[in-house]
PDB file of N, CA and C in Angstrom:
ATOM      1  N   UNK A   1      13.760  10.095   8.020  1.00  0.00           N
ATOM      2  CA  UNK A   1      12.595  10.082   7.143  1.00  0.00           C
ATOM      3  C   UNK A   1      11.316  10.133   7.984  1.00  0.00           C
ATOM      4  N   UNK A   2      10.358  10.802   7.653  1.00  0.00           N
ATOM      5  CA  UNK A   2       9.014  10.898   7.897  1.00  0.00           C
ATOM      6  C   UNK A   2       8.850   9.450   8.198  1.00  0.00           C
ATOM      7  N   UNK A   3       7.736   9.259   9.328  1.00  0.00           N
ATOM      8  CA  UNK A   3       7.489   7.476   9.224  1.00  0.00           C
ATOM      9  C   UNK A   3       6.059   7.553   8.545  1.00  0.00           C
ATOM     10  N   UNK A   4       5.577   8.287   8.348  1.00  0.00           N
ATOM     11  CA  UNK A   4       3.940   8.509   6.866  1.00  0.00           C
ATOM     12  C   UNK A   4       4.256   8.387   6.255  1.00  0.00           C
ATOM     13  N   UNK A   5       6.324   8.534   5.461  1.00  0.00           N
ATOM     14  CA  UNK A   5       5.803   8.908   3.851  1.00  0.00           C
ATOM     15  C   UNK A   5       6.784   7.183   3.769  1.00  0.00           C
ATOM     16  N   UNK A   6       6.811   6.449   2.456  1.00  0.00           N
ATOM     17  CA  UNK A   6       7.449   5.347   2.669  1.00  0.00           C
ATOM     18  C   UNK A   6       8.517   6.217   1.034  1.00  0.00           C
ATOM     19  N   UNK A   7       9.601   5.137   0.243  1.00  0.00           N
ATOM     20  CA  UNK A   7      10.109   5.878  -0.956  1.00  0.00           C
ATOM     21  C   UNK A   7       9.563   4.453  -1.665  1.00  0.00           C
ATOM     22  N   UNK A   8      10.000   4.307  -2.713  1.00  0.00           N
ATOM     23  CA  UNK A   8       9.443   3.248  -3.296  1.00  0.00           C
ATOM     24  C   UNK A   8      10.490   1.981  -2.586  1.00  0.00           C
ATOM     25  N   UNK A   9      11.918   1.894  -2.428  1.00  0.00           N
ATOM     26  CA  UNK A   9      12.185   0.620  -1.510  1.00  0.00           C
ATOM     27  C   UNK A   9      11.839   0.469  -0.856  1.00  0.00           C
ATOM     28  N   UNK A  10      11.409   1.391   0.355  1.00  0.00           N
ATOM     29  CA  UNK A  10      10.901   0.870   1.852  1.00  0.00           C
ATOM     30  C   UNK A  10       9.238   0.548   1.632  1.00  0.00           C
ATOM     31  N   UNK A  11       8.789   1.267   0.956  1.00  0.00           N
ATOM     32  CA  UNK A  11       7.435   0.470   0.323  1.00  0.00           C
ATOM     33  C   UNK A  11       7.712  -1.060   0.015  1.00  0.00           C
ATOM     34  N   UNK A  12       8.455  -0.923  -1.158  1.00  0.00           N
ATOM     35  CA  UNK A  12       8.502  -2.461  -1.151  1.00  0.00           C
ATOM     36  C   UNK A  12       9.012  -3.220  -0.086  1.00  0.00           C
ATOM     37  N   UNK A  13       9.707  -2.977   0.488  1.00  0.00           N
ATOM     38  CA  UNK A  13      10.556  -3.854   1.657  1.00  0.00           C
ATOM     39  C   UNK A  13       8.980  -4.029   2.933  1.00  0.00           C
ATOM     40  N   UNK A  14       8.328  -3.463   2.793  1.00  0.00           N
ATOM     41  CA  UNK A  14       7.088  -3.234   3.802  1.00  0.00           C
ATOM     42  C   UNK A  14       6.176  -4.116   3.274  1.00  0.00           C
ATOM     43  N   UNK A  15       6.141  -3.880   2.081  1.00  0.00           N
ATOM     44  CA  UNK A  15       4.802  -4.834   1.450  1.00  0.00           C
ATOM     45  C   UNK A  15       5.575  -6.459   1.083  1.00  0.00           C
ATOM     46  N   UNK A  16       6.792  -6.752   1.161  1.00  0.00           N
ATOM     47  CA  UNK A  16       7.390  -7.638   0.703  1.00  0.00           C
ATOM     48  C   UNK A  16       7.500  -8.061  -0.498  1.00  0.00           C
ATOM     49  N   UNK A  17       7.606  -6.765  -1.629  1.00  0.00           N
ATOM     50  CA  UNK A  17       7.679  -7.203  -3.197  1.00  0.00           C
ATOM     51  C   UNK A  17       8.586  -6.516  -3.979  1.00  0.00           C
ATOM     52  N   UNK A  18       8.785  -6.569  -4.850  1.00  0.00           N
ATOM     53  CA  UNK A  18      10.188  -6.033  -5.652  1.00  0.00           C
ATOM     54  C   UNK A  18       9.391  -4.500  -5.908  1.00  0.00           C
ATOM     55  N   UNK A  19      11.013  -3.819  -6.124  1.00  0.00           N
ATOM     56  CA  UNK A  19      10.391  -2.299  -6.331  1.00  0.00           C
ATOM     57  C   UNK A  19       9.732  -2.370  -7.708  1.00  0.00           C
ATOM     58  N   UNK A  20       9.668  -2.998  -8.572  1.00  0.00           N
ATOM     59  CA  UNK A  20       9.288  -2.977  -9.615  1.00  0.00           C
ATOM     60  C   UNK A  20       7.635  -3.305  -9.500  1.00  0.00           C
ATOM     61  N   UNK A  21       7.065  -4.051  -8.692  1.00  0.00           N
ATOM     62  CA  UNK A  21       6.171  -4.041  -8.530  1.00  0.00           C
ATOM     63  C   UNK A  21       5.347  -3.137  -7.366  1.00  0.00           C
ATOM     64  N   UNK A  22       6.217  -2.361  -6.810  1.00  0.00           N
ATOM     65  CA  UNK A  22       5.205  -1.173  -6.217  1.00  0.00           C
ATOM     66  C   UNK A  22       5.351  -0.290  -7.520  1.00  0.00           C
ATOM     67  N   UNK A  23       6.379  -0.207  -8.599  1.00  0.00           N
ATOM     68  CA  UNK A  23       5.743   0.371 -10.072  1.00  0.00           C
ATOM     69  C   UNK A  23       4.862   0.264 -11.176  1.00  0.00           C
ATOM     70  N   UNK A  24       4.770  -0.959 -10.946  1.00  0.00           N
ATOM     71  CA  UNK A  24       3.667  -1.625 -11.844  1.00  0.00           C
ATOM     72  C   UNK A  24       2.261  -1.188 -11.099  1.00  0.00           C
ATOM     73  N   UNK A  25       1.864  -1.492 -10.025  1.00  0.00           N
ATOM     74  CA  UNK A  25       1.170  -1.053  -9.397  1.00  0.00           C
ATOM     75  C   UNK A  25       0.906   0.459  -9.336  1.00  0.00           C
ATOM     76  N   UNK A  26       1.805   1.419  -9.215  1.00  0.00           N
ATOM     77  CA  UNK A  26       1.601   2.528  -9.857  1.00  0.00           C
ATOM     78  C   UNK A  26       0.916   3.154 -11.003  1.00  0.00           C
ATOM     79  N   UNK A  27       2.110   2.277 -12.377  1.00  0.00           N
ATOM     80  CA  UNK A  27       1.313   2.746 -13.239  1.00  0.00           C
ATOM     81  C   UNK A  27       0.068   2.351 -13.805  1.00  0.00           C
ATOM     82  N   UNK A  28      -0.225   1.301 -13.239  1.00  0.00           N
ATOM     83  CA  UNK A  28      -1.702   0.770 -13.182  1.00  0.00           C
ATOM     84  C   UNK A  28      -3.099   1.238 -12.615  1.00  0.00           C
ATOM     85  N   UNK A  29      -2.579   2.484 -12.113  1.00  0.00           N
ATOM     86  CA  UNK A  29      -3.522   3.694 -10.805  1.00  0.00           C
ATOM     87  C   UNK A  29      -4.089   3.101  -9.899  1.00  0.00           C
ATOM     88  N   UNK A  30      -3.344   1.625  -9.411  1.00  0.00           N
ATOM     89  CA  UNK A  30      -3.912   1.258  -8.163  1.00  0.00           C
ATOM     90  C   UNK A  30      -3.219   2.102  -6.904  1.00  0.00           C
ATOM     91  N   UNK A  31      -1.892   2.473  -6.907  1.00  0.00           N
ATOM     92  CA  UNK A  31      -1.379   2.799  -5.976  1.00  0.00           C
ATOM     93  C   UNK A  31      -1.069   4.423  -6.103  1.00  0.00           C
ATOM     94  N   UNK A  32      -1.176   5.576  -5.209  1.00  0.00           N
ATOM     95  CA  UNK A  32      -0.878   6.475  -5.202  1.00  0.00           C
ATOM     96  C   UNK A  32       0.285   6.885  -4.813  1.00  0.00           C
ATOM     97  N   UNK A  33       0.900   8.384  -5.408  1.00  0.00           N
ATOM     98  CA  UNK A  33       2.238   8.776  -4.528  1.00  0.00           C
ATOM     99  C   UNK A  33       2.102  10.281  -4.678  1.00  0.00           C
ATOM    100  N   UNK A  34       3.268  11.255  -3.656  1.00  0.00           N
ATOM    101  CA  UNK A  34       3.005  12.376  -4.378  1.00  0.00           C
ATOM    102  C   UNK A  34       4.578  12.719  -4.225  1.00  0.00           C
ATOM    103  N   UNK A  35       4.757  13.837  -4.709  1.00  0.00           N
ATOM    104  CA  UNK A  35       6.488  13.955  -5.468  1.00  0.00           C
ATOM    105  C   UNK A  35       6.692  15.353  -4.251  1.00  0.00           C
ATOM    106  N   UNK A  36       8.250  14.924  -3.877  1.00  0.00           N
ATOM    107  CA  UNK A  36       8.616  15.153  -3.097  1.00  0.00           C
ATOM    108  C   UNK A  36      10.003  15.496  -3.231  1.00  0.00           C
ATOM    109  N   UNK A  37      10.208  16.991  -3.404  1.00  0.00           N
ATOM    110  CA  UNK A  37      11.701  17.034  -4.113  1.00  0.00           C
ATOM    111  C   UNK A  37      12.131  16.099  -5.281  1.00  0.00           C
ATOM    112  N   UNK A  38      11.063  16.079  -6.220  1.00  0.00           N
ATOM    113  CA  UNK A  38      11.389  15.112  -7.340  1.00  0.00           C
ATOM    114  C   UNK A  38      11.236  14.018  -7.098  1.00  0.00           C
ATOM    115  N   UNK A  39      11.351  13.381  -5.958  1.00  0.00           N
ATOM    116  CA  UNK A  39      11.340  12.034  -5.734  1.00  0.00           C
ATOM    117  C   UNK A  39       9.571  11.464  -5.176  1.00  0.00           C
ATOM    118  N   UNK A  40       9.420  10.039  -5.549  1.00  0.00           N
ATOM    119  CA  UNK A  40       8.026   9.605  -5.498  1.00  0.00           C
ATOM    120  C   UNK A  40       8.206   9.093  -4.037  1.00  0.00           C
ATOM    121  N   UNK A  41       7.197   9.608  -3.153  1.00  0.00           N
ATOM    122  CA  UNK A  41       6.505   9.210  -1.816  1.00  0.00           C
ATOM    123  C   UNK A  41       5.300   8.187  -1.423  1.00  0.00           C
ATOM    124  N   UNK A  42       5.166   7.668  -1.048  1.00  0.00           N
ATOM    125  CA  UNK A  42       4.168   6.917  -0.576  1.00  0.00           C
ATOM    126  C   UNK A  42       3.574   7.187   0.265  1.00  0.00           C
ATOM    127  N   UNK A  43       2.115   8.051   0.970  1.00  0.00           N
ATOM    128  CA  UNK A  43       1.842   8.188   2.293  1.00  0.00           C
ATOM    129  C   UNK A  43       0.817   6.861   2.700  1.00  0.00           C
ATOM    130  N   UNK A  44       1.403   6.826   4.028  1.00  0.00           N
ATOM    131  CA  UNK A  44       1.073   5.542   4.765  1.00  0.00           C
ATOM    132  C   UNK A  44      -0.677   5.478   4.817  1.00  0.00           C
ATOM    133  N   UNK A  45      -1.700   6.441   4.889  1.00  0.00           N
ATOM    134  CA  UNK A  45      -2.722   6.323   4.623  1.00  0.00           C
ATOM    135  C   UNK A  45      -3.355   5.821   3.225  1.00  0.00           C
ATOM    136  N   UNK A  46      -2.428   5.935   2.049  1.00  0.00           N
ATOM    137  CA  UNK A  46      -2.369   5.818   0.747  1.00  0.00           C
ATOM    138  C   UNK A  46      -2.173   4.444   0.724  1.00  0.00           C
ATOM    139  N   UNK A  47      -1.261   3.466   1.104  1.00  0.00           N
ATOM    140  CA  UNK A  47      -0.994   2.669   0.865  1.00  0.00           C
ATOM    141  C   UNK A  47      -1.705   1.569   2.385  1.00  0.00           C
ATOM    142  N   UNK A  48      -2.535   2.084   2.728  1.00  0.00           N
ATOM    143  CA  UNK A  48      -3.298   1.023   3.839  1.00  0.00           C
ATOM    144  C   UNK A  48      -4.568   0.863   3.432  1.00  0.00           C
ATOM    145  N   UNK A  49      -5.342   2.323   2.275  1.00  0.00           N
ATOM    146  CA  UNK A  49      -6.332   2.113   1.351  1.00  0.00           C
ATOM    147  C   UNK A  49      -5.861   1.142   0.469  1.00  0.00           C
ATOM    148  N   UNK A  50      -4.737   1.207  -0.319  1.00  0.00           N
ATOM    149  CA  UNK A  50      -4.540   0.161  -1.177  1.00  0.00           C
ATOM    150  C   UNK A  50      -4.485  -1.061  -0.722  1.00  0.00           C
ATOM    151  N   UNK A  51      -3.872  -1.623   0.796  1.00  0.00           N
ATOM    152  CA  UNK A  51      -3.871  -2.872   1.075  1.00  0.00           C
ATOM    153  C   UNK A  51      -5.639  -3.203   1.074  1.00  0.00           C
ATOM    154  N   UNK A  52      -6.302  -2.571   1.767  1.00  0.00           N
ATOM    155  CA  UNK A  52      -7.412  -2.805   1.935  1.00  0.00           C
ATOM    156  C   UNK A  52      -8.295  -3.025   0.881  1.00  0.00           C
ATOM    157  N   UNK A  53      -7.903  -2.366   0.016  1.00  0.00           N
ATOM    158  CA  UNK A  53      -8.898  -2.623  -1.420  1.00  0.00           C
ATOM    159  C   UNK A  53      -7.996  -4.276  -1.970  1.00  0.00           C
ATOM    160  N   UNK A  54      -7.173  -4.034  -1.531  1.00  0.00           N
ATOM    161  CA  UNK A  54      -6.354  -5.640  -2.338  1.00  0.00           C
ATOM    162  C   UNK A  54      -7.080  -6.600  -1.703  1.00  0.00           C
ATOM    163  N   UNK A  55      -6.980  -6.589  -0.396  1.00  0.00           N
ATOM    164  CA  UNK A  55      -7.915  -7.584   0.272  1.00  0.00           C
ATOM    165  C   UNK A  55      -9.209  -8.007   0.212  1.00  0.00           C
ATOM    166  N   UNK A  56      -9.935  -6.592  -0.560  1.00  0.00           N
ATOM    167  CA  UNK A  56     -11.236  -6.797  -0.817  1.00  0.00           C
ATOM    168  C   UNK A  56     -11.670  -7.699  -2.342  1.00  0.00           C
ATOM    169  N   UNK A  57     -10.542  -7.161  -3.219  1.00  0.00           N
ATOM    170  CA  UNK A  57     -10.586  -7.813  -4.326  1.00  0.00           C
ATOM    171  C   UNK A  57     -10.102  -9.664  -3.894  1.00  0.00           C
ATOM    172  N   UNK A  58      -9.672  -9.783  -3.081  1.00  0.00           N
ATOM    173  CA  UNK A  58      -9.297 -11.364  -3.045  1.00  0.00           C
ATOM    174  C   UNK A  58     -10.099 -12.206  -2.306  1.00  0.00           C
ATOM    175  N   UNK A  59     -11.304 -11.241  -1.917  1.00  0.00           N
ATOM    176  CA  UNK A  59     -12.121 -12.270  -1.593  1.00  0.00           C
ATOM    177  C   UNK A  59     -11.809 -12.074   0.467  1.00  0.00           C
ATOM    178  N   UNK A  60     -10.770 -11.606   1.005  1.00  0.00           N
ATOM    179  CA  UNK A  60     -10.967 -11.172   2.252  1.00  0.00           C
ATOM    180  C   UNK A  60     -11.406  -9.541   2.480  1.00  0.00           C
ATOM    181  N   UNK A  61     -11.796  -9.641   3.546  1.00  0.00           N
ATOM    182  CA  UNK A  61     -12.659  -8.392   4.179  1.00  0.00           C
ATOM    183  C   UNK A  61     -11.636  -7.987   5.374  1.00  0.00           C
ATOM    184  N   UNK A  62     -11.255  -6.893   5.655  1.00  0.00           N
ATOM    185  CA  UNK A  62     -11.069  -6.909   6.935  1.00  0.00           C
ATOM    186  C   UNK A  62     -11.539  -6.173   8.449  1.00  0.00           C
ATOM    187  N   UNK A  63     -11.622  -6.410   9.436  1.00  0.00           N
ATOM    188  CA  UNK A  63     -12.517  -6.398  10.375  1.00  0.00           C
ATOM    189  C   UNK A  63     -11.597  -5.339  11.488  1.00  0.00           C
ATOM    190  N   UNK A  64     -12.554  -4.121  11.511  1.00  0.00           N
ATOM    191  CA  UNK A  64     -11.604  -3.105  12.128  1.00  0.00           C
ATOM    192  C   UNK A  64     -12.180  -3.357  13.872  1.00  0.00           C
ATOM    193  N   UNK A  65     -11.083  -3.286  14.407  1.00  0.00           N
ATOM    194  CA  UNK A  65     -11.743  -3.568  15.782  1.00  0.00           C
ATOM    195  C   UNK A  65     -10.205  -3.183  16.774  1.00  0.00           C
ATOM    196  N   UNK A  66      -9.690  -1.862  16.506  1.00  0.00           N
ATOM    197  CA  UNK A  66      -8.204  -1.758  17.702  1.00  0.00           C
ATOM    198  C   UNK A  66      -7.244  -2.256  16.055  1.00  0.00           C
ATOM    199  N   UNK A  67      -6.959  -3.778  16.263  1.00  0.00           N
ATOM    200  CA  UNK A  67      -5.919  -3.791  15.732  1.00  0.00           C
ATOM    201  C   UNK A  67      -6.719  -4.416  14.100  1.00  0.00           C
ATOM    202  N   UNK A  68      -6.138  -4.200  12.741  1.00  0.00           N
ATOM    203  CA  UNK A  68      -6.450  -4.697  11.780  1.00  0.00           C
ATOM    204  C   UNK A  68      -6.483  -5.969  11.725  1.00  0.00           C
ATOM    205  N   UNK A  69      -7.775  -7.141  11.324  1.00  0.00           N
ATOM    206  CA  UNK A  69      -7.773  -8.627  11.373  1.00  0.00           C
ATOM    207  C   UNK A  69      -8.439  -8.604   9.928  1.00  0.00           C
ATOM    208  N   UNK A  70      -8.113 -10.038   9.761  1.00  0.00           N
ATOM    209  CA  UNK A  70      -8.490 -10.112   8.302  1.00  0.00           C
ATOM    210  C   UNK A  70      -9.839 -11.667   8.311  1.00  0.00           C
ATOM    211  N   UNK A  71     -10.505 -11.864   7.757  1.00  0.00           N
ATOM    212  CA  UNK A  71     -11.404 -12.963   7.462  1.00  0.00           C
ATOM    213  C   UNK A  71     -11.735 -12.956   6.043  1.00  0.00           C
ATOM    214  N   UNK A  72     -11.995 -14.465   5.642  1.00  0.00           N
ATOM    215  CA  UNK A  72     -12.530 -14.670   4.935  1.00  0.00           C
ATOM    216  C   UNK A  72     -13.519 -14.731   4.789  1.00  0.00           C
ATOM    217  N   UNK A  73     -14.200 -14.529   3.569  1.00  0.00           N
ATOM    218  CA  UNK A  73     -15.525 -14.583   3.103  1.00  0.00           C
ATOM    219  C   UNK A  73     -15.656 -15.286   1.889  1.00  0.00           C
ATOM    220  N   UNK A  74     -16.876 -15.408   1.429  1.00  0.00           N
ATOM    221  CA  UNK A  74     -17.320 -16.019   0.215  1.00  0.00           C
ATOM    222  C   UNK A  74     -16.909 -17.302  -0.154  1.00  0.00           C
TER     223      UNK A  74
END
């Protein structure tokens, strides 16, 4: 497998949540995919915008500097 594209288990197994909730998340248009021989993909740029916007909604920011760090705010 491509290491950019994730499928929806290894998504979940990456993000640590049930596949059902990288679907919910889907159909909610937080998360993007694009179809791939029928089957739904995840690209790894797609889903590092989404972490990042998650983080932003919870009140952390994160601080690009080499490696991704996270802080709190507010």
């Amino acid at each position: 497998m491509n290491d950019n594209l994730f499928t929806t288990y290894t998504l979940a197994k990456y993000l640590q949540v049930s596949a059902r909730t990288v679907q919910r998340e889907v159909s909610r248009g937080r998360l993007t995919f694009v179809m791939v021989g029928g089957r739904r993909r995840y690209r790894r740029d797609d889903v590092e915008y989404y972490l990042r916007r998650q983080l932003q909604r919870s009140g952390f920011r994160v601080i690009d500097g080499g490696r991704a760090q996270v802080a709190r705010f507010g």
